[in-house]
Protein backbone atom coordinates (compact mmCIF):
# COMPACT_ATOMS: atom_id res chain seq x y z
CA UNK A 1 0.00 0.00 0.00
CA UNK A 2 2.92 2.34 0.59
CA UNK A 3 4.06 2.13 -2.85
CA UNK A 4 0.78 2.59 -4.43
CA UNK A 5 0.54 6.06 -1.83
CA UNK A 6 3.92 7.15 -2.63
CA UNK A 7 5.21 5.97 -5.77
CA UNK A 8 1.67 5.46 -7.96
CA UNK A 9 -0.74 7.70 -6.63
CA UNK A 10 0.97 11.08 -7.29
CA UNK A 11 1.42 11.05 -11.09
CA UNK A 12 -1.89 9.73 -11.52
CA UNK A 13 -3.06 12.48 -8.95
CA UNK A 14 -1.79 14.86 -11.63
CA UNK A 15 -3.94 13.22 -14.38
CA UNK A 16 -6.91 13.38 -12.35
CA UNK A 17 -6.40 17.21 -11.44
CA UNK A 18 -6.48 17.45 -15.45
CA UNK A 19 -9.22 15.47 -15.92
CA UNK A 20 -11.22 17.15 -13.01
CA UNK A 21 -10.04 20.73 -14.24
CA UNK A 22 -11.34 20.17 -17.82
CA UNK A 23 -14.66 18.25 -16.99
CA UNK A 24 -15.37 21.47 -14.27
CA UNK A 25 -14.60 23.52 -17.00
CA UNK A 26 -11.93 25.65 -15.66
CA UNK A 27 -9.48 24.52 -18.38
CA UNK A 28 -11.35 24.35 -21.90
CA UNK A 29 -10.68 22.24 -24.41
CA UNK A 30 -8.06 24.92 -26.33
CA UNK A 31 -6.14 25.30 -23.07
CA UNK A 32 -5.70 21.42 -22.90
CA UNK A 33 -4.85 21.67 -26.79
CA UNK A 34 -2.07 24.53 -26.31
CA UNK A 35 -0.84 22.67 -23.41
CA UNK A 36 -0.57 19.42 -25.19
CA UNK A 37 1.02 21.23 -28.28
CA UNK A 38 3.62 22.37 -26.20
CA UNK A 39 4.43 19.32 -23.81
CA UNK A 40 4.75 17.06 -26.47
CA UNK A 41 5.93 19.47 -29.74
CA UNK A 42 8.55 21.57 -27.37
CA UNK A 43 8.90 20.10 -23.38
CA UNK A 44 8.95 16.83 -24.24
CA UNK A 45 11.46 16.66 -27.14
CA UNK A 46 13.43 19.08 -25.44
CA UNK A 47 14.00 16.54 -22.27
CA UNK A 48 14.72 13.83 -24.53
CA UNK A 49 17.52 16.09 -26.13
CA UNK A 50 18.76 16.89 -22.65
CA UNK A 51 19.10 12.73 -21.83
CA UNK A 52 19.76 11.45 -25.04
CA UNK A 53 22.79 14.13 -25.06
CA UNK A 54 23.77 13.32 -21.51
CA UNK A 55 23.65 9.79 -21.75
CA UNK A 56 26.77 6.84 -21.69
CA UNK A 57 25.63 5.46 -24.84
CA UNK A 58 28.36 2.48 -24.24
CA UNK A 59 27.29 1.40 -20.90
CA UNK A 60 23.49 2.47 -20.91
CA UNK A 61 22.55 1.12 -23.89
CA UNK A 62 22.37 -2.71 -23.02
CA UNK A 63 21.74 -4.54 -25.99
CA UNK A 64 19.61 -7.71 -23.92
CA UNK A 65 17.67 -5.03 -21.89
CA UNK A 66 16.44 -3.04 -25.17
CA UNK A 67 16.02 -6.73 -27.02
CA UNK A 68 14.16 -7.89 -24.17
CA UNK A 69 11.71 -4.94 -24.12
CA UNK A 70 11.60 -4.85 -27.84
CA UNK A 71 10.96 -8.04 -28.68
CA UNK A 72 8.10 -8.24 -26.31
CA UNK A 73 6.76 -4.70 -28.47
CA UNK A 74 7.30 -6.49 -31.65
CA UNK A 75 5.27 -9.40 -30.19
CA UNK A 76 2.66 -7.59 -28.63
CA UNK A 77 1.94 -5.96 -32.27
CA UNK A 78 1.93 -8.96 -34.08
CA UNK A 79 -0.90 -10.48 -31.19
CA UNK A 80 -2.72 -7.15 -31.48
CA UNK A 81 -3.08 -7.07 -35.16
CA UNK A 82 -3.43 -10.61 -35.98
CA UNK A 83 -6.07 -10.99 -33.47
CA UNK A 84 -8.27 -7.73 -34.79
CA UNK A 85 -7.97 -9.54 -37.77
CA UNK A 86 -8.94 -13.37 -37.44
CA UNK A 87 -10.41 -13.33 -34.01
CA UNK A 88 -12.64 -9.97 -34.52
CA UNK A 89 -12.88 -9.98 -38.37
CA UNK A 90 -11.30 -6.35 -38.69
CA UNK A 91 -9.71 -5.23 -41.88
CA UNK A 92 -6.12 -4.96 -42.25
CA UNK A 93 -6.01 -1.48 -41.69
CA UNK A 94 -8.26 -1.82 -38.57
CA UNK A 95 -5.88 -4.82 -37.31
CA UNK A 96 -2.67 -2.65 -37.66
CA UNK A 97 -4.46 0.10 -36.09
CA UNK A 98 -4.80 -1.92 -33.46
CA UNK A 99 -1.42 -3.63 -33.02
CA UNK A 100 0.06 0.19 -32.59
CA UNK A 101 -2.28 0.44 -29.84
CA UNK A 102 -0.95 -3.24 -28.52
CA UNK A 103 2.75 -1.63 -29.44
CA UNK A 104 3.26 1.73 -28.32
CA UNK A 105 3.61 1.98 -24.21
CA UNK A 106 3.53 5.11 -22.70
CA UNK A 107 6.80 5.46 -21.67
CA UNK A 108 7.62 9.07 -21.26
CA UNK A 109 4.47 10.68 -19.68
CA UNK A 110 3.85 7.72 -17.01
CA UNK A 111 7.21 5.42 -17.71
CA UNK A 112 9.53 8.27 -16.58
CA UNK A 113 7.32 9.59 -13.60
CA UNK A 114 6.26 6.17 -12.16
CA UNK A 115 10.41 5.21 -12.61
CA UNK A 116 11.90 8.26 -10.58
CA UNK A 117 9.18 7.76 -8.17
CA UNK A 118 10.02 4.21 -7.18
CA UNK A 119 13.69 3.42 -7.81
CA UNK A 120 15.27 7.74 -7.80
CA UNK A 121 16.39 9.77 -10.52
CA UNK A 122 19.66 7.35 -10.91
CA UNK A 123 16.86 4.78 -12.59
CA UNK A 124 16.03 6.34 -15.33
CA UNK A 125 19.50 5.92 -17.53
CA UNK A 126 18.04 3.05 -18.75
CA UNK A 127 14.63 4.15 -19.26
CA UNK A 128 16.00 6.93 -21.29
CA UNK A 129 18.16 4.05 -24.07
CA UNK A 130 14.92 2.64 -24.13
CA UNK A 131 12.77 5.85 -25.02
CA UNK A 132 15.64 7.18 -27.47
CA UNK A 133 14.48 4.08 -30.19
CA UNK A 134 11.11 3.99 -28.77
CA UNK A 135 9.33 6.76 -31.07
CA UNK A 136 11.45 5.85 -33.84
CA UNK A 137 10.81 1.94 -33.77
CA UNK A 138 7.05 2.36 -32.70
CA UNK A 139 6.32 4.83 -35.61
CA UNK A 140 8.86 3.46 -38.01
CA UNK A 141 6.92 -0.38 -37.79
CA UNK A 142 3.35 1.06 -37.51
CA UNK A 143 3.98 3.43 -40.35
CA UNK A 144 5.49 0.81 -42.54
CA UNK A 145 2.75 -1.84 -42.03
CA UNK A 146 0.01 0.48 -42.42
CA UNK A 147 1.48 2.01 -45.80
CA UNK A 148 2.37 -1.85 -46.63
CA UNK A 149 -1.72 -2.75 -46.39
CA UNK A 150 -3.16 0.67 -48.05
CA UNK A 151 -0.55 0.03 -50.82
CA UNK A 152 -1.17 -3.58 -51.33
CA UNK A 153 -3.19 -2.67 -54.37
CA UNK A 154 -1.78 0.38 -55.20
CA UNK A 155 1.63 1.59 -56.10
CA UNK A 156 4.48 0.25 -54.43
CA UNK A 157 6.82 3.36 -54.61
CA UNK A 158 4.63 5.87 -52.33
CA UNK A 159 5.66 3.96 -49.15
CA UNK A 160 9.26 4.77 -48.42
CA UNK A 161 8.80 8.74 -48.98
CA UNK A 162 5.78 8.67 -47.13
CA UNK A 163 7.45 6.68 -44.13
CA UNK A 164 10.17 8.64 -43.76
CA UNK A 165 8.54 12.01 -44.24
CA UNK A 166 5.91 10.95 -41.33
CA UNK A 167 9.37 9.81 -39.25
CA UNK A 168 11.02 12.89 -39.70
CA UNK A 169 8.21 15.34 -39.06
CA UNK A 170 7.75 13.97 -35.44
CA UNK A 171 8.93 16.33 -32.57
CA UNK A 172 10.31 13.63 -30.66
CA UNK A 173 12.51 12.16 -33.09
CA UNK A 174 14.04 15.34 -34.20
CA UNK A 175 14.87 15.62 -30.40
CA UNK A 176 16.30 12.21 -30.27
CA UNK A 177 18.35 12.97 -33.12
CA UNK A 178 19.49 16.16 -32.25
CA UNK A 179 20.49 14.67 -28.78
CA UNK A 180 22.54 11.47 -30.32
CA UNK A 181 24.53 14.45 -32.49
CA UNK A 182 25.45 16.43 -29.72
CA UNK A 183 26.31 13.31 -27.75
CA UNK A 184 28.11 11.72 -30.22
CA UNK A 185 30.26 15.07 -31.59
CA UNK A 186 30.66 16.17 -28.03
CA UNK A 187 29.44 19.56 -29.26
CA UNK A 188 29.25 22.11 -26.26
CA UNK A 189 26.22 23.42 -25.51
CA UNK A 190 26.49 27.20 -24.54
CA UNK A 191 25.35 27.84 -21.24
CA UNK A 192 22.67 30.06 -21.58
CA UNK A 193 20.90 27.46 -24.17
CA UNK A 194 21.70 24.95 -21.71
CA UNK A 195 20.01 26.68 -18.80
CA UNK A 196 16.98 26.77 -21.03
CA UNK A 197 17.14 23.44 -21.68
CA UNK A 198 16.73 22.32 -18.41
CA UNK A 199 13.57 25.02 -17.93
CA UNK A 200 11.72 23.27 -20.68
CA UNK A 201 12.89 20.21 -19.58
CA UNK A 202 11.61 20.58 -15.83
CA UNK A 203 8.23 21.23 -17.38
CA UNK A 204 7.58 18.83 -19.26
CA UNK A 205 6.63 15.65 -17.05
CA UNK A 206 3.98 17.89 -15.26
CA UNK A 207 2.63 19.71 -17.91
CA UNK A 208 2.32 16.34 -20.02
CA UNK A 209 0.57 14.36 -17.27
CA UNK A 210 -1.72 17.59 -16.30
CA UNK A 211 -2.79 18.04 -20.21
CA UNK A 212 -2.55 13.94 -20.32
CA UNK A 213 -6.29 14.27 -18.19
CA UNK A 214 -7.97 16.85 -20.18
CA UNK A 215 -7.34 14.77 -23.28
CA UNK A 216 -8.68 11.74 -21.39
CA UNK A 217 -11.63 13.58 -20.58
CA UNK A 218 -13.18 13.64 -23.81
CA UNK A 219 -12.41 10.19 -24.19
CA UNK A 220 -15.62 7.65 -23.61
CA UNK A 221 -15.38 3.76 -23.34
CA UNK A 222 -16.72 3.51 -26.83
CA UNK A 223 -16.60 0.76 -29.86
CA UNK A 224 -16.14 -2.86 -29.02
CA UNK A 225 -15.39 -3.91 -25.72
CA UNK A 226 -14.26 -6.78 -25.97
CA UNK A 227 -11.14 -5.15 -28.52
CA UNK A 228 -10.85 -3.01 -25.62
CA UNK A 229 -10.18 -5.47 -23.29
CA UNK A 230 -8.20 -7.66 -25.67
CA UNK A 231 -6.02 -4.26 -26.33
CA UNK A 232 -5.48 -3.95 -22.68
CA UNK A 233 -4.33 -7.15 -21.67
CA UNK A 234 -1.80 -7.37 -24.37
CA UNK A 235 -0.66 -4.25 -23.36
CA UNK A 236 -0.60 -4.57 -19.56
CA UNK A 237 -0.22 -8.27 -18.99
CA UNK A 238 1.43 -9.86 -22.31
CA UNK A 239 4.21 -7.11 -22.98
CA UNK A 240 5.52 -7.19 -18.96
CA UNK A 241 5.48 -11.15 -18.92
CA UNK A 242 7.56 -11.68 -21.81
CA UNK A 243 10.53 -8.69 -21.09
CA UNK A 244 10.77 -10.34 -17.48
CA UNK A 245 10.97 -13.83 -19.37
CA UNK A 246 13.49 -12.60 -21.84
CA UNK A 247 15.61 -9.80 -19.07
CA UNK A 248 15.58 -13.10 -16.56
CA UNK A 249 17.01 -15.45 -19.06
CA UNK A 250 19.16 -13.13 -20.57
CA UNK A 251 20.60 -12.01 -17.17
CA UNK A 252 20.12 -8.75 -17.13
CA UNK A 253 21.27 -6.62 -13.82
CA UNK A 254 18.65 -4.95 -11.33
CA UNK A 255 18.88 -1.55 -13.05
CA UNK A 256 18.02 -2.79 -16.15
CA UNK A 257 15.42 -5.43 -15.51
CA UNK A 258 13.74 -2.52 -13.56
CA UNK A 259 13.44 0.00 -16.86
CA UNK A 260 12.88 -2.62 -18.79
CA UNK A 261 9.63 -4.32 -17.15
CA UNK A 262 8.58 -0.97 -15.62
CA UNK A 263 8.38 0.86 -19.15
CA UNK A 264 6.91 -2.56 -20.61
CA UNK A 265 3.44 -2.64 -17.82
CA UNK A 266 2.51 1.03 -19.13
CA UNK A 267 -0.50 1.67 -20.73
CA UNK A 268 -1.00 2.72 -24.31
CA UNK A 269 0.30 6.39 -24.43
CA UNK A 270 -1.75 9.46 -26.65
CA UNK A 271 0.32 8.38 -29.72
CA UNK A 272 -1.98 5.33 -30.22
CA UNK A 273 -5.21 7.84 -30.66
CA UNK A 274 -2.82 10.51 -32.58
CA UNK A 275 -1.53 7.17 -35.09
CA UNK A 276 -5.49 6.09 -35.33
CA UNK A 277 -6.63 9.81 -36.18
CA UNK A 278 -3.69 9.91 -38.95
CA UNK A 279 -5.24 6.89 -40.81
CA UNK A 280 -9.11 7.31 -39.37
CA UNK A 281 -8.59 4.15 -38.17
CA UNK A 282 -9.96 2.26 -34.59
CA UNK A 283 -9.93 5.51 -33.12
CA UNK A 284 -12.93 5.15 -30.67
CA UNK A 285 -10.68 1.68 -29.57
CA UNK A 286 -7.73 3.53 -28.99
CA UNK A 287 -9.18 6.26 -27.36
CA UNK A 288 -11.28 3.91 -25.26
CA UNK A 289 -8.07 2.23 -24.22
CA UNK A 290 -6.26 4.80 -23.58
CA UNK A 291 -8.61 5.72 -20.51
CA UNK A 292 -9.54 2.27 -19.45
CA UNK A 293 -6.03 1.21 -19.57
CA UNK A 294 -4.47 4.37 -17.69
CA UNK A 295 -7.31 3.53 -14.99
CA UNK A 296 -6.85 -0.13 -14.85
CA UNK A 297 -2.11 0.49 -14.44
CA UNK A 298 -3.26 2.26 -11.57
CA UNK A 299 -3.39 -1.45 -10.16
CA UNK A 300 -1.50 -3.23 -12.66
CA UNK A 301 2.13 -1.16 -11.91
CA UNK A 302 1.56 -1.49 -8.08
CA UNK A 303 1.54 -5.83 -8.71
CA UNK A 304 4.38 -5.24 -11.24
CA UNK A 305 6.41 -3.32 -8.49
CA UNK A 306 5.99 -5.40 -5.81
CA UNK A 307 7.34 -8.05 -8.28
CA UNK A 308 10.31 -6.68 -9.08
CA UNK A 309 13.56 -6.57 -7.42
């Protein structure tokens, strides 16, 4: 119970003063828009730049930690889709719609907050390897396989310029890349920028998860519930069971096998309702997921913690 009180309870807290402070109206729907614009088009990539710059990309980035995670994402989008498609008779571009909702965990808003909370600031080195391929492998597969199905008969030669142009328009990838060039050219950052830097950066996690619950209000438990509930328990069940299987029998240390399971029992993230509204695609599922899931982790991360080491 003390963890739940201590390490659970205040970033969801946060949500839920966002949530109560746009259904009482005293944040409208164009404040929770600005603020969302800037958490995750500014704040957010801006802390990303600041770790991924920061970061010991020879020790941090452990290759059986990120396969372990990975490899449970890749799986958990595979079930997702494949299921949509031959257990609930969705189309392909429903059923990939759906995997990225299986795929993508929310691993900077609630990962990074729930991390630091539990296990200090000195977790989150791993946490941040993990995020710094996390947009770019989420979006890159997602994007590929949805392009792949709406091409299938269509022209082939559309996909890799639209793929790449949708990678390389994203906020948080230009701020992963901009952080891996300054970390591996050891340019110096002047001071003043750098002071900035760590403004924005300080801003984002709480503006994120504030602006996180006015988004969630307007979400309803909508479409087909029994998606839903298949989307959450790949996502909150399947995806932390199989990194623990793979970060146990790969041996990975304590630090590690923390970021790795941790990140892996989040619940779908905003991106999965941003990547369904791109396409017009499942987008009352992921939306519904997205709130049942971020109610249900409440629980689900307090079993997961007292599970790990």
């Amino acid at each position: 119970m003390e963890t739940l009180i201590s390490v659970i309870l205040p970033v969801f807290l946060l949500i839920g003063f966002g949530y109560t402070a746009a259904w009482r109206g005293f944040f409208s729907a164009s404040n929770v828009d600005g603020l969302m614009r800037y958490a995750s088009n500014f704040a957010v990539p801006v802390l990303l730049f600041r770790a991924i710059s920061e970061i010991d990309l020879g020790s941090e980035f452990d290759l059986t930690m990120m396969a372990s995670f990975y490899a449970g994402a890749f799986i958990c989008f595979s079930a997702g889709m494949l299921g949509a498609r031959f257990l609930f008779g969705r189309d392909w571009e429903d059923a990939t719609a759906i995997g990225f909702i299986c795929l993508f965990s929310n691993s900077v808003l609630l990962g990074l907050a729930v991390t630091e909370r539990a296990f200090g600031t000195d977790a989150l080195a791993g946490n941040y390897a993990l995020i710094s391929i996390h947009a770019p492998f989420c979006y890159g597969l997602g994007i590929t396989v949805m392009e792949v199905m709406r091409a299938r008969h269509g022209p082939k030669r559309t996909i890799v310029p639209t793929v790449l142009k949708a990678m390389f328009s994203n906020a948080l990838i230009i701020g992963i890349g901009l952080g891996f060039a300054v970390n591996i050219t050891g340019i110096h950052v002047p001071d003043a920028l750098s002071s900035v830097v760590d403004l924005m950066a300080a801003s984002a996690l709480p503006a994120a998860l504030f602006g996180v619950g006015g988004v969630l209000f307007r979400y309803r438990p909508e479409g087909d519930m029994r998606i839903i509930l298949f989307c959450c328990g790949i996502s909150l069940i399947l995806h932390p069971a199989i990194t623990w299987t793979l970060g146990t029998l790969g041996g990975l240390s304590v630090d590690s096998f923390r970021s790795a399971v941790l990140t892996s029992t989040m619940a779908p993230g905003i991106n999965v309702y941003l990547f369904a509204s791109i396409y017009g695609r499942a987008q009352r599922i992921a939306a519904s997921t997205v709130l049942i899931a971020t109610a249900v982790s409440i629980l689900s991360i307090w079993l997961w913690l007292f599970l790990i080491p």
